[in-house]
Every structure is written in C-alpha cells, then in structure tokens.
PDB file of N, CA and C in Angstrom:
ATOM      1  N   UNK A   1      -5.533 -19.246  -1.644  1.00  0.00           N
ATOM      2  CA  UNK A   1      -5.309 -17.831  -1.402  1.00  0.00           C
ATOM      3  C   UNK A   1      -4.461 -17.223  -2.515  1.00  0.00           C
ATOM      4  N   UNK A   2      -2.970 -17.997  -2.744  1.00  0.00           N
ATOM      5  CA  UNK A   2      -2.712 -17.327  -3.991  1.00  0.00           C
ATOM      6  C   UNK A   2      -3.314 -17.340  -5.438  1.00  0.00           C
ATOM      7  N   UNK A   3      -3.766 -17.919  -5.535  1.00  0.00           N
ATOM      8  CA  UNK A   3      -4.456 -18.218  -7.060  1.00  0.00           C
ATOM      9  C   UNK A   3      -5.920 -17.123  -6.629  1.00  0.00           C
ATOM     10  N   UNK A   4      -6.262 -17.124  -5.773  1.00  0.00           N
ATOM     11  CA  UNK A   4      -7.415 -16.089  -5.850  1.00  0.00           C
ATOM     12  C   UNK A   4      -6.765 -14.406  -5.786  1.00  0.00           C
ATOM     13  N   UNK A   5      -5.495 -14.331  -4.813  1.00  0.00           N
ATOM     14  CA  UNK A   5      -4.600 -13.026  -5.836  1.00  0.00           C
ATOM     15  C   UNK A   5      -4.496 -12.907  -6.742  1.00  0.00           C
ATOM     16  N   UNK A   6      -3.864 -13.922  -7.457  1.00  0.00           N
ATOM     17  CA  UNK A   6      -3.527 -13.649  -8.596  1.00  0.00           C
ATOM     18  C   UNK A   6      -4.444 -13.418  -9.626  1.00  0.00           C
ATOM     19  N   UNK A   7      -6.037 -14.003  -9.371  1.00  0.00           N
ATOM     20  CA  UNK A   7      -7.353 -13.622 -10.259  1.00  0.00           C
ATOM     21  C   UNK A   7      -7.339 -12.073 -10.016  1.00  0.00           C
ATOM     22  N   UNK A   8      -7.312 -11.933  -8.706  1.00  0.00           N
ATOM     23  CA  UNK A   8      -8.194 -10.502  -8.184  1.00  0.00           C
ATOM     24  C   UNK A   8      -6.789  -9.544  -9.207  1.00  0.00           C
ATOM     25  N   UNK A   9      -5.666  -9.248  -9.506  1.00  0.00           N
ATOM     26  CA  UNK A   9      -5.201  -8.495  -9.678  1.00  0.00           C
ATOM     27  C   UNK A   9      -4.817  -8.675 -11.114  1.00  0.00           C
ATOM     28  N   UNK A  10      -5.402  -9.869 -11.821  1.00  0.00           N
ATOM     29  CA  UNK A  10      -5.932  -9.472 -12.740  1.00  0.00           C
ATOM     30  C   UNK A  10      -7.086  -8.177 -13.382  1.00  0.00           C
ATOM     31  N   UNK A  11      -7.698  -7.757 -12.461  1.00  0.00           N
ATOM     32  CA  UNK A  11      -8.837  -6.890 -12.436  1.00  0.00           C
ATOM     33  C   UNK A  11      -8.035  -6.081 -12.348  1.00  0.00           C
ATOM     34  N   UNK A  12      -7.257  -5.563 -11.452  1.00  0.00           N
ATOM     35  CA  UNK A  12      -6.317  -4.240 -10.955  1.00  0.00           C
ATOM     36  C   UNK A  12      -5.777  -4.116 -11.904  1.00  0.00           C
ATOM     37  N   UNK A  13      -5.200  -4.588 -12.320  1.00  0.00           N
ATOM     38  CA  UNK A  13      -4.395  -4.094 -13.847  1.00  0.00           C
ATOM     39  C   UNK A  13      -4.867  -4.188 -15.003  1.00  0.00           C
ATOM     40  N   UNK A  14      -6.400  -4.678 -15.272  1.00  0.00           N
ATOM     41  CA  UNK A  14      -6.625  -4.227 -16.584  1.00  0.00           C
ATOM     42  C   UNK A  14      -7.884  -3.500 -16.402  1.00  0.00           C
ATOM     43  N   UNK A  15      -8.723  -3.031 -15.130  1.00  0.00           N
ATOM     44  CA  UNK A  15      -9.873  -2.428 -14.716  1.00  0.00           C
ATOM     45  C   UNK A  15      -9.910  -1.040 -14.254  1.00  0.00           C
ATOM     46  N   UNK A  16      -8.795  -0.638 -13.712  1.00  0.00           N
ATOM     47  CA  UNK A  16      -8.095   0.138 -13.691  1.00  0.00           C
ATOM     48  C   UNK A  16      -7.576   1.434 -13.980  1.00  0.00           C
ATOM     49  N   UNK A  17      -7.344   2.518 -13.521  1.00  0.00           N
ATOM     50  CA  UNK A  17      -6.270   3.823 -14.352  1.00  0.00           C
ATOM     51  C   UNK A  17      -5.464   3.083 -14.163  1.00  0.00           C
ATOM     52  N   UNK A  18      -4.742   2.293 -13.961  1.00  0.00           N
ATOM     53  CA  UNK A  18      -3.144   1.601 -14.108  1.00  0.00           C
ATOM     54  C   UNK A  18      -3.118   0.954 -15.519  1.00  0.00           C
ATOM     55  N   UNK A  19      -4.609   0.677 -15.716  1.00  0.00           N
ATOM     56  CA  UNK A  19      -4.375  -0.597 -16.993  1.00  0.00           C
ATOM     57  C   UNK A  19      -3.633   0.120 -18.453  1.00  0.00           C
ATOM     58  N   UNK A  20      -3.288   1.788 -17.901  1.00  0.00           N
ATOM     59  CA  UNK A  20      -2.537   2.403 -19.344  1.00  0.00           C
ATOM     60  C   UNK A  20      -1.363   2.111 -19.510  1.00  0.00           C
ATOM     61  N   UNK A  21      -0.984   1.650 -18.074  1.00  0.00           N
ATOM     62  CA  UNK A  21       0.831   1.118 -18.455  1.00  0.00           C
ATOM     63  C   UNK A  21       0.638  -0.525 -19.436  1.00  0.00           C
ATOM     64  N   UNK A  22      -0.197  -0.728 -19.227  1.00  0.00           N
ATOM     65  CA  UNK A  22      -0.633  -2.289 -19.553  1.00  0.00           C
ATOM     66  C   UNK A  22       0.325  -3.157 -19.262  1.00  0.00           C
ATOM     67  N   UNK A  23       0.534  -3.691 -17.765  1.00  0.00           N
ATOM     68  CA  UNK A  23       1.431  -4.246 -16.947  1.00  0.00           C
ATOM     69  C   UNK A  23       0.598  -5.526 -17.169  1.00  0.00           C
ATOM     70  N   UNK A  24       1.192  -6.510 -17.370  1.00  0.00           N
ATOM     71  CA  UNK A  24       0.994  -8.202 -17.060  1.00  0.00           C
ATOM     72  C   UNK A  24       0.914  -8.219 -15.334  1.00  0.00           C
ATOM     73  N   UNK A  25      -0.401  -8.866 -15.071  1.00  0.00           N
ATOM     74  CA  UNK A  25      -1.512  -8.682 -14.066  1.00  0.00           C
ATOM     75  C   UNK A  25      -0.149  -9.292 -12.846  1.00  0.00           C
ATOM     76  N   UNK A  26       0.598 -10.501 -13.486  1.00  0.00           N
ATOM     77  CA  UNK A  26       1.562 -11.039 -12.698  1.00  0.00           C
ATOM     78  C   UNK A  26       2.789  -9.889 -12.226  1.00  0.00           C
ATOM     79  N   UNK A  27       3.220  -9.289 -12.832  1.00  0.00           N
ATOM     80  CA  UNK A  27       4.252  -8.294 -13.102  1.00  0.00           C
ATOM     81  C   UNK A  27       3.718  -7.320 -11.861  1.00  0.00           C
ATOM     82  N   UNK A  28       2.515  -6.823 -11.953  1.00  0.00           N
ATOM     83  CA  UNK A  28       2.056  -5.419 -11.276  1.00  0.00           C
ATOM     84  C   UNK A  28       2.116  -6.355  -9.890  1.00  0.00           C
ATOM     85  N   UNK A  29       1.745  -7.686  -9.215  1.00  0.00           N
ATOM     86  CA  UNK A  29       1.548  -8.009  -8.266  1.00  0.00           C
ATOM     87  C   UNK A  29       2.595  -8.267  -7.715  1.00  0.00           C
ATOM     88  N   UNK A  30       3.683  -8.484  -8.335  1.00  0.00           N
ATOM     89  CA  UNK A  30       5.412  -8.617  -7.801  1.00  0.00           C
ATOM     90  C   UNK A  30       5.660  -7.483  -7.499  1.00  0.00           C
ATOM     91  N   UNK A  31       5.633  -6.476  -8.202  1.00  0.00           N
ATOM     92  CA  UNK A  31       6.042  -5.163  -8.283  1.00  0.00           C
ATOM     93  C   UNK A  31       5.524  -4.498  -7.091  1.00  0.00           C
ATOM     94  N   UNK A  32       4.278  -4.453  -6.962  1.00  0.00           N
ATOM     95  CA  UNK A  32       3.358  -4.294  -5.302  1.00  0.00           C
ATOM     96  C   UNK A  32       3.260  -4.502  -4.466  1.00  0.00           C
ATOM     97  N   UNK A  33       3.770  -5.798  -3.886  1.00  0.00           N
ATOM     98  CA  UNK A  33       4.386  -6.753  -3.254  1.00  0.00           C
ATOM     99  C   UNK A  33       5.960  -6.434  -2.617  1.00  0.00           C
ATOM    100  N   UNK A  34       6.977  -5.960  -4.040  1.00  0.00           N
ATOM    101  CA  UNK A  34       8.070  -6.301  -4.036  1.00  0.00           C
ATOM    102  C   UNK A  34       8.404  -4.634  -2.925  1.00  0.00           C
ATOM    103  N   UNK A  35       7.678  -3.591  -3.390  1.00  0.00           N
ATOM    104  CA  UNK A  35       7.818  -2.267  -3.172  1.00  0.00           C
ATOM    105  C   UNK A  35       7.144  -2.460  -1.712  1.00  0.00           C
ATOM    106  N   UNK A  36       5.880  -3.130  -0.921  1.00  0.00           N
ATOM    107  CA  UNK A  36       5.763  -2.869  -0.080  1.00  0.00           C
ATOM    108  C   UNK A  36       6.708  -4.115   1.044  1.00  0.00           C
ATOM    109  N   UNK A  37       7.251  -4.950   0.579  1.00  0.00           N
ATOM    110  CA  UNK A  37       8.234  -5.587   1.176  1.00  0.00           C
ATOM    111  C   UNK A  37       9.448  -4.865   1.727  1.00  0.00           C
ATOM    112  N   UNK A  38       9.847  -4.120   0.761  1.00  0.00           N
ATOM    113  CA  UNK A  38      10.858  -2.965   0.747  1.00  0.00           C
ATOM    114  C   UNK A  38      10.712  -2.300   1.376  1.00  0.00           C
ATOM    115  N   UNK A  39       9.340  -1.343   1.577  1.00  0.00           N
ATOM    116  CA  UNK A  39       8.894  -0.072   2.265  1.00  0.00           C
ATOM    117  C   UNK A  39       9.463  -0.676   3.753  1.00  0.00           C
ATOM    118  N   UNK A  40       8.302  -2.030   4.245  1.00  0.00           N
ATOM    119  CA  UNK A  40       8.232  -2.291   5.371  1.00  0.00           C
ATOM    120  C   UNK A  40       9.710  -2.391   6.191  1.00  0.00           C
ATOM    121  N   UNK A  41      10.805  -3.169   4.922  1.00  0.00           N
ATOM    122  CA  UNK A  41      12.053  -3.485   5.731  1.00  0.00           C
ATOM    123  C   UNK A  41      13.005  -1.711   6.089  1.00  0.00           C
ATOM    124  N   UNK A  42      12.523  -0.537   5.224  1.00  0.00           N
ATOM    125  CA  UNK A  42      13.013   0.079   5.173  1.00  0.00           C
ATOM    126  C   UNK A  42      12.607   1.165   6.651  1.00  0.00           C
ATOM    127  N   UNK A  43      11.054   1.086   7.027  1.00  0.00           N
ATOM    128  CA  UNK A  43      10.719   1.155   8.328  1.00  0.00           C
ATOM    129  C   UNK A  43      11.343   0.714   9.574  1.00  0.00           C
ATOM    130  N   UNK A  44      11.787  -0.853   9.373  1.00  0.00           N
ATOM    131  CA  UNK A  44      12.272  -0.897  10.565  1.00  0.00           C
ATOM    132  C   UNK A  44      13.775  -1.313  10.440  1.00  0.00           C
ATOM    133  N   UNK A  45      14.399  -0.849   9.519  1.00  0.00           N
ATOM    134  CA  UNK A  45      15.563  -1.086   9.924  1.00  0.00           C
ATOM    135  C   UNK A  45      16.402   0.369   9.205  1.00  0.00           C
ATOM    136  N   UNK A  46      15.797   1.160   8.546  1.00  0.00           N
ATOM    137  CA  UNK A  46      16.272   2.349   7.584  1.00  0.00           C
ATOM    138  C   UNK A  46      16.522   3.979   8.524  1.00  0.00           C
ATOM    139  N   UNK A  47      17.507   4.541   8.580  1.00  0.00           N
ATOM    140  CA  UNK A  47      17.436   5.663   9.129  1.00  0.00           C
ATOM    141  C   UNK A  47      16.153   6.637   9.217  1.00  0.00           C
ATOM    142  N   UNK A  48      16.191   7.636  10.029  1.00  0.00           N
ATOM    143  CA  UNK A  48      14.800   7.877  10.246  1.00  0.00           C
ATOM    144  C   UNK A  48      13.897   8.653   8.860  1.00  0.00           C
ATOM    145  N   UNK A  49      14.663   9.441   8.265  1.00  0.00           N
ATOM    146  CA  UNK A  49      14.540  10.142   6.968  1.00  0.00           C
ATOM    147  C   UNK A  49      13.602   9.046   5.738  1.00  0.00           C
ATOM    148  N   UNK A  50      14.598   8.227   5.615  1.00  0.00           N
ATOM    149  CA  UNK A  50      14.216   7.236   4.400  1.00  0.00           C
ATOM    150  C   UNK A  50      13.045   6.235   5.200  1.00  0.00           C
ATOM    151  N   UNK A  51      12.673   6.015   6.741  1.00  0.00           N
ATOM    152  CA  UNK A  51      11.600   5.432   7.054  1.00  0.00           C
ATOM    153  C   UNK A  51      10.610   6.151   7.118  1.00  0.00           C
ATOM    154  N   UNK A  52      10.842   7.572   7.240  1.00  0.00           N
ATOM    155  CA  UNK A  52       9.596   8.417   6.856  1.00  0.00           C
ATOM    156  C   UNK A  52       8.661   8.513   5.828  1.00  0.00           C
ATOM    157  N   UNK A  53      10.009   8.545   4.576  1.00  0.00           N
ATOM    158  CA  UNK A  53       9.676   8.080   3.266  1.00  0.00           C
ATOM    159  C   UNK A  53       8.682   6.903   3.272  1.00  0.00           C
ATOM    160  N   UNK A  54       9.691   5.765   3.480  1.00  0.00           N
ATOM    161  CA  UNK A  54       8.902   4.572   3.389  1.00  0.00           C
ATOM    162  C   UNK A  54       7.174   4.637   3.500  1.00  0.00           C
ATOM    163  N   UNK A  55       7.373   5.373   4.676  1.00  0.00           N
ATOM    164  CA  UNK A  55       5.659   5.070   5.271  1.00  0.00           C
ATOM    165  C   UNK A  55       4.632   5.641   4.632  1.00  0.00           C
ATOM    166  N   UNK A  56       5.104   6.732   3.931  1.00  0.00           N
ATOM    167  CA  UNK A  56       4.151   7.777   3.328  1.00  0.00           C
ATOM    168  C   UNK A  56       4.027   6.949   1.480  1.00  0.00           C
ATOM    169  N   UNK A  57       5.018   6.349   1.239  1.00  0.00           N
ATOM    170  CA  UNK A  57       5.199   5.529   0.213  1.00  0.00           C
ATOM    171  C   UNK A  57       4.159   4.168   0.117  1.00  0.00           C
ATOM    172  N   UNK A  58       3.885   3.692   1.410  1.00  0.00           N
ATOM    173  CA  UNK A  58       2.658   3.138   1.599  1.00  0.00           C
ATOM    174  C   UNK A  58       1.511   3.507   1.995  1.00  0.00           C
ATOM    175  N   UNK A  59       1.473   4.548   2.652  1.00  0.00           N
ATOM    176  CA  UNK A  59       0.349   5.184   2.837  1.00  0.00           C
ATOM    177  C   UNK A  59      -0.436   5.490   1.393  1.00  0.00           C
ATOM    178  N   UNK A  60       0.124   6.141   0.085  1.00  0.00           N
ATOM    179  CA  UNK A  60       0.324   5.938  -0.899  1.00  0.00           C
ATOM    180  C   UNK A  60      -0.673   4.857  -1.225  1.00  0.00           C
ATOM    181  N   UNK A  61       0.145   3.931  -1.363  1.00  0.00           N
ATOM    182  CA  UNK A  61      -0.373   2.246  -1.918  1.00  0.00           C
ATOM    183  C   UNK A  61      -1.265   1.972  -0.909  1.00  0.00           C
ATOM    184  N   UNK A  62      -2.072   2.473  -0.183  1.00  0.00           N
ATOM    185  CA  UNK A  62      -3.355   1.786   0.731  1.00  0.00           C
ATOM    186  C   UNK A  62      -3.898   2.478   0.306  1.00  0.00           C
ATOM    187  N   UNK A  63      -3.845   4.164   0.433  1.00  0.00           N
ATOM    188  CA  UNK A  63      -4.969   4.503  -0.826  1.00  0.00           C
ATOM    189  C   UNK A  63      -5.195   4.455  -2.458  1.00  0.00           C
ATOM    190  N   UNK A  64      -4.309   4.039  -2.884  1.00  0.00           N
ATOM    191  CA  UNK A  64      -4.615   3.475  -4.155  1.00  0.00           C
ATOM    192  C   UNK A  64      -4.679   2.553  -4.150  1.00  0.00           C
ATOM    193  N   UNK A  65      -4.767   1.507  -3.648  1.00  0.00           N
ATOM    194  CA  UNK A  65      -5.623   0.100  -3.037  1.00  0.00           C
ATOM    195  C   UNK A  65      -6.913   0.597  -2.973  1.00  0.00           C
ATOM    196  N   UNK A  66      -7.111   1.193  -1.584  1.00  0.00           N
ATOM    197  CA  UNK A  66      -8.440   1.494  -1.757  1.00  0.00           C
ATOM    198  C   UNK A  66      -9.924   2.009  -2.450  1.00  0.00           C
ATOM    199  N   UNK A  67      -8.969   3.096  -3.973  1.00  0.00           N
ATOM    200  CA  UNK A  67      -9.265   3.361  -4.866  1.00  0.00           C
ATOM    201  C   UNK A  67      -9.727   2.305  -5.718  1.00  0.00           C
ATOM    202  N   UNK A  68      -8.897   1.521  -5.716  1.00  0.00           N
ATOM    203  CA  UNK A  68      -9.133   0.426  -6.501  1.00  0.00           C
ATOM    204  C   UNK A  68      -9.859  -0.614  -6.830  1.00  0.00           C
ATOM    205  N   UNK A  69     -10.230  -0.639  -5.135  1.00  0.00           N
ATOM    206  CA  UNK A  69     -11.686  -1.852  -4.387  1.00  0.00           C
ATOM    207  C   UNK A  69     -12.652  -0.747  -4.994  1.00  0.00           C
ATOM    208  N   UNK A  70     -12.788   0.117  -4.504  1.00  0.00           N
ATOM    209  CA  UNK A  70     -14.441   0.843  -5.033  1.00  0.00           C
ATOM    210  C   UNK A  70     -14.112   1.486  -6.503  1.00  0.00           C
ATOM    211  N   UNK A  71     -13.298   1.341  -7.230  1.00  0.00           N
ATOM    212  CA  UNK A  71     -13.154   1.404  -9.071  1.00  0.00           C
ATOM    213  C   UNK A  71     -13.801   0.300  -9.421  1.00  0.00           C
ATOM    214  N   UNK A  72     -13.315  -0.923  -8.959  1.00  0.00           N
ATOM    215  CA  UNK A  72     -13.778  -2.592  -9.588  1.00  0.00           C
ATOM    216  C   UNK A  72     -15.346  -2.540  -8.719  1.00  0.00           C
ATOM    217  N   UNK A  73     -15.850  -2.552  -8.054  1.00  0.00           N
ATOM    218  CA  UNK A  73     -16.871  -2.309  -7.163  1.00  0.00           C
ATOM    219  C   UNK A  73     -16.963  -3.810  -6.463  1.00  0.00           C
ATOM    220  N   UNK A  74     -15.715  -3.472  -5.915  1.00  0.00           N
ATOM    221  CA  UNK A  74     -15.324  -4.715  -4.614  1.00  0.00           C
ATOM    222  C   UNK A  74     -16.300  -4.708  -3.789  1.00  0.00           C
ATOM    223  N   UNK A  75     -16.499  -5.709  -2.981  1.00  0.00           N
ATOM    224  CA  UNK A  75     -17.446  -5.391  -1.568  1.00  0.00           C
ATOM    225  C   UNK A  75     -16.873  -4.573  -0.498  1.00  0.00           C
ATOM    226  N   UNK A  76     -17.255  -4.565   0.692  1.00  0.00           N
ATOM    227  CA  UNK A  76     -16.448  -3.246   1.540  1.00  0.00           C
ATOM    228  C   UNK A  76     -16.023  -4.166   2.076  1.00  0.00           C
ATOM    229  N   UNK A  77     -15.322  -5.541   2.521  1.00  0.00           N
ATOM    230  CA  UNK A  77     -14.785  -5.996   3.457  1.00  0.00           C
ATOM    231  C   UNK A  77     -13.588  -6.366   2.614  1.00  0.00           C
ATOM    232  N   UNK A  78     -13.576  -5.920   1.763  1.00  0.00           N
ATOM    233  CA  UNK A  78     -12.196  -5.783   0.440  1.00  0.00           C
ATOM    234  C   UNK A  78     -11.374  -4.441   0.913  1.00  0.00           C
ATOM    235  N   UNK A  79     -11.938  -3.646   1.360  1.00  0.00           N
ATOM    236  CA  UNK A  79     -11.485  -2.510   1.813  1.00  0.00           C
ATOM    237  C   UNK A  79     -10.948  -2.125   2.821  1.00  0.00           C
ATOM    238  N   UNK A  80     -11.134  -3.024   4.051  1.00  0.00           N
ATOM    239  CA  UNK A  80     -11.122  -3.095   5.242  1.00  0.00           C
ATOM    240  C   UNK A  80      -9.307  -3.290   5.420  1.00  0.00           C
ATOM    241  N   UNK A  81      -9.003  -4.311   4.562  1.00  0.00           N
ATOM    242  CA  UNK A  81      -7.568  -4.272   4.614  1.00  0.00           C
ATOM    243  C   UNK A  81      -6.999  -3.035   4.501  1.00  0.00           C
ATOM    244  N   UNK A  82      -6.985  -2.434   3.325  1.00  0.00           N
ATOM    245  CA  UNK A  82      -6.548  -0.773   3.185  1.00  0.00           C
ATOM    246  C   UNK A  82      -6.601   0.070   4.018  1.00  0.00           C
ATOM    247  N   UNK A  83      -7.727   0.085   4.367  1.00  0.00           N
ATOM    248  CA  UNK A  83      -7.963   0.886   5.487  1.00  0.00           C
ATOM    249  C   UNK A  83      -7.385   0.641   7.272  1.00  0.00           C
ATOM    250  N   UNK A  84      -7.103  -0.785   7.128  1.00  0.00           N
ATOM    251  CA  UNK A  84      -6.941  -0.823   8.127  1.00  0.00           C
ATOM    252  C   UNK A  84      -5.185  -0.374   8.172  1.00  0.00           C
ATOM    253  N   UNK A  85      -4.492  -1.023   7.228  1.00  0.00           N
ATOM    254  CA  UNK A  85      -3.348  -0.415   6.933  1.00  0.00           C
ATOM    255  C   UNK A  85      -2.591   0.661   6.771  1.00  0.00           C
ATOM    256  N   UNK A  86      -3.855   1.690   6.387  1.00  0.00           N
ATOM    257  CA  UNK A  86      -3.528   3.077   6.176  1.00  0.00           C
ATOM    258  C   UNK A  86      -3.992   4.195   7.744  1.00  0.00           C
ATOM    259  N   UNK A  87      -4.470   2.986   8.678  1.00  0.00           N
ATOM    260  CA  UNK A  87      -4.917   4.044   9.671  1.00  0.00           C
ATOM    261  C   UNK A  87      -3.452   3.527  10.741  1.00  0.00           C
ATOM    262  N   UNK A  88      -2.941   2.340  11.039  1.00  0.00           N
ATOM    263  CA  UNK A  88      -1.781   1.507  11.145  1.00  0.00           C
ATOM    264  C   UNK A  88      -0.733   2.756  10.691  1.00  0.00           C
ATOM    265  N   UNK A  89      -0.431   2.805   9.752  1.00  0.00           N
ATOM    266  CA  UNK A  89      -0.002   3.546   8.939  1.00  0.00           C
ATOM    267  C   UNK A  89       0.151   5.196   9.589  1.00  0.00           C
ATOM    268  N   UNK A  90      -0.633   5.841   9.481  1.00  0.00           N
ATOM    269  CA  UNK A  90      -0.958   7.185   9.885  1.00  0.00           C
ATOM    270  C   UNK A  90      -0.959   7.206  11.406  1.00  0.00           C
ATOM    271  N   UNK A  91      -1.480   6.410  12.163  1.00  0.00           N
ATOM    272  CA  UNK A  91      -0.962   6.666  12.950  1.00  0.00           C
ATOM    273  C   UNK A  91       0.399   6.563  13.989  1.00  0.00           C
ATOM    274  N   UNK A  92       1.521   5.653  13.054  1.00  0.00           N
ATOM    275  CA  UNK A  92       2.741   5.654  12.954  1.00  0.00           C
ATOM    276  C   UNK A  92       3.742   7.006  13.078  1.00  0.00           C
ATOM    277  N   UNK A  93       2.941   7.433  11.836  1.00  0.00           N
ATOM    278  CA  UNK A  93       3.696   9.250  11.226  1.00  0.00           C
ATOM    279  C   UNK A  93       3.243   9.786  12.391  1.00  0.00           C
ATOM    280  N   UNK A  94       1.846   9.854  13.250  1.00  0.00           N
ATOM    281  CA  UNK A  94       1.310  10.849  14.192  1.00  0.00           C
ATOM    282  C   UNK A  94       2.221  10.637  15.198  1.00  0.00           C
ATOM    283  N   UNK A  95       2.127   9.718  15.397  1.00  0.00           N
ATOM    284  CA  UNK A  95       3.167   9.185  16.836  1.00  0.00           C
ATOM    285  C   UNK A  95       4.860   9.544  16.969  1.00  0.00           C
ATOM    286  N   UNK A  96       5.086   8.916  16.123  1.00  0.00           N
ATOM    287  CA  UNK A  96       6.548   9.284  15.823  1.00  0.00           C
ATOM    288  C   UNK A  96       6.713  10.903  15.822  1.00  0.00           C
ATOM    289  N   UNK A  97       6.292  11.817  15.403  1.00  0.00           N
ATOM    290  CA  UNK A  97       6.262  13.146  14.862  1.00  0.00           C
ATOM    291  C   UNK A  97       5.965  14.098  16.460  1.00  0.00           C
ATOM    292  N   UNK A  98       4.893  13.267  17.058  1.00  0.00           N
ATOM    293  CA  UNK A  98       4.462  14.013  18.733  1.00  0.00           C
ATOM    294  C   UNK A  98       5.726  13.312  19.366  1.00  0.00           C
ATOM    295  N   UNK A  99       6.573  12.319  19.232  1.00  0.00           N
ATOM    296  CA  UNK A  99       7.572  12.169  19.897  1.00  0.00           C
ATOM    297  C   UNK A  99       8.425  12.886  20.096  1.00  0.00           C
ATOM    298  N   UNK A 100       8.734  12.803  18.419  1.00  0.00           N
ATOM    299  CA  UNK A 100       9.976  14.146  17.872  1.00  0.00           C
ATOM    300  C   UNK A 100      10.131  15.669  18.725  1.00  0.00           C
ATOM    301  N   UNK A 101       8.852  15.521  18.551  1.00  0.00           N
ATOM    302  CA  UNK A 101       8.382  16.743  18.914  1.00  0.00           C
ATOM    303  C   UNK A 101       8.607  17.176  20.751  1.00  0.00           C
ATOM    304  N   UNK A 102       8.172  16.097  20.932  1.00  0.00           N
ATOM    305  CA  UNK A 102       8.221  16.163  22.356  1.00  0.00           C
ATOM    306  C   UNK A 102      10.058  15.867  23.296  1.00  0.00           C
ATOM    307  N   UNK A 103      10.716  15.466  22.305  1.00  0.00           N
ATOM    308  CA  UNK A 103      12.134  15.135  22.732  1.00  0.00           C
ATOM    309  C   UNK A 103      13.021  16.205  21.752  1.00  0.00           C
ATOM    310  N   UNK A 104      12.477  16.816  21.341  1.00  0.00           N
ATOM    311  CA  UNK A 104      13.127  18.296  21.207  1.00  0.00           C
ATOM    312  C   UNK A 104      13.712  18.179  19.431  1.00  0.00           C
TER     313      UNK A 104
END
C-alpha cells in the first residue's frame, strides 16, 4: 500500500497544475498528509472558529484530489475516496451550522 502511494503521487506532482512548484513527489505527500493530519486534529479538538477552518481546508483538498484523479485519468473508484470525504465533510459544516442555528 505504501509503495503504491508513493508511485501514485508521483503522478500528482509531476502530472499536474501543482507540478509548477516542482515539489519532490515525496515532499508533496508529507506535506498532504501532514496538513490533513492537522486539519483532522484541529476538528476535534480546536475551538469552534479554527475547526470551521479546518474543515473547509479539507474540503479544499478532496476537491483538488478529485481534480486530480480525472487530470491523470484515474479510474472512478480512485475518486470515490474524495468524494466520499468531501460529502463526510459537507455534511459536517451542514449539520453543525442547522445546530448553531437552531440553539440560537
């Protein structure tokens, strides 16, 4: 599993609109990794402001994930992750927000 990451994002970073920073394929996957590690801890343990952030910060990175599967012309079950993450995702913000909303 890791060695087949680490192929696949070889592609992401040089197949890419990213490939203009010309990031070492290893570098961009820490970095992607490192930021949605962050996001996630910042969700559940970060005041509500900066977890808002967070989420929309990944919401973000699932669609440019997803961009990314149909740039390289991934198959669609490459996509499925993104998507499934970004609906996970969204409907987080929906929920939270009709709460807010609803507790004044």
């Amino acid at each position: 599993m890791h060695q087949e990451l680490k192929h696949e994002f070889i592609a992401y970073a040089t197949k890419t609109p990213v490939r203009f920073l010309r990031l070492d394929p290893d570098v961009y996957r820490v970095l992607v990794g490192t930021v949605e590690l962050t996001c996630v801890a910042a969700i559940l343990f970060a005041k509500r402001k900066f977890a808002v952030f967070a989420t929309w910060l990944l919401v973000g990175i699932m669609v440019g994930a997803a961009v990314t599967h149909v740039w390289i012309n991934d198959p669609a079950e490459k996509l499925m992750g993104s998507f499934i993450g970004l609906l996970f995702l969204l409907t987080r913000l929906y929920t939270r927000e009709s709460l807010k909303a609803k507790t004044g």
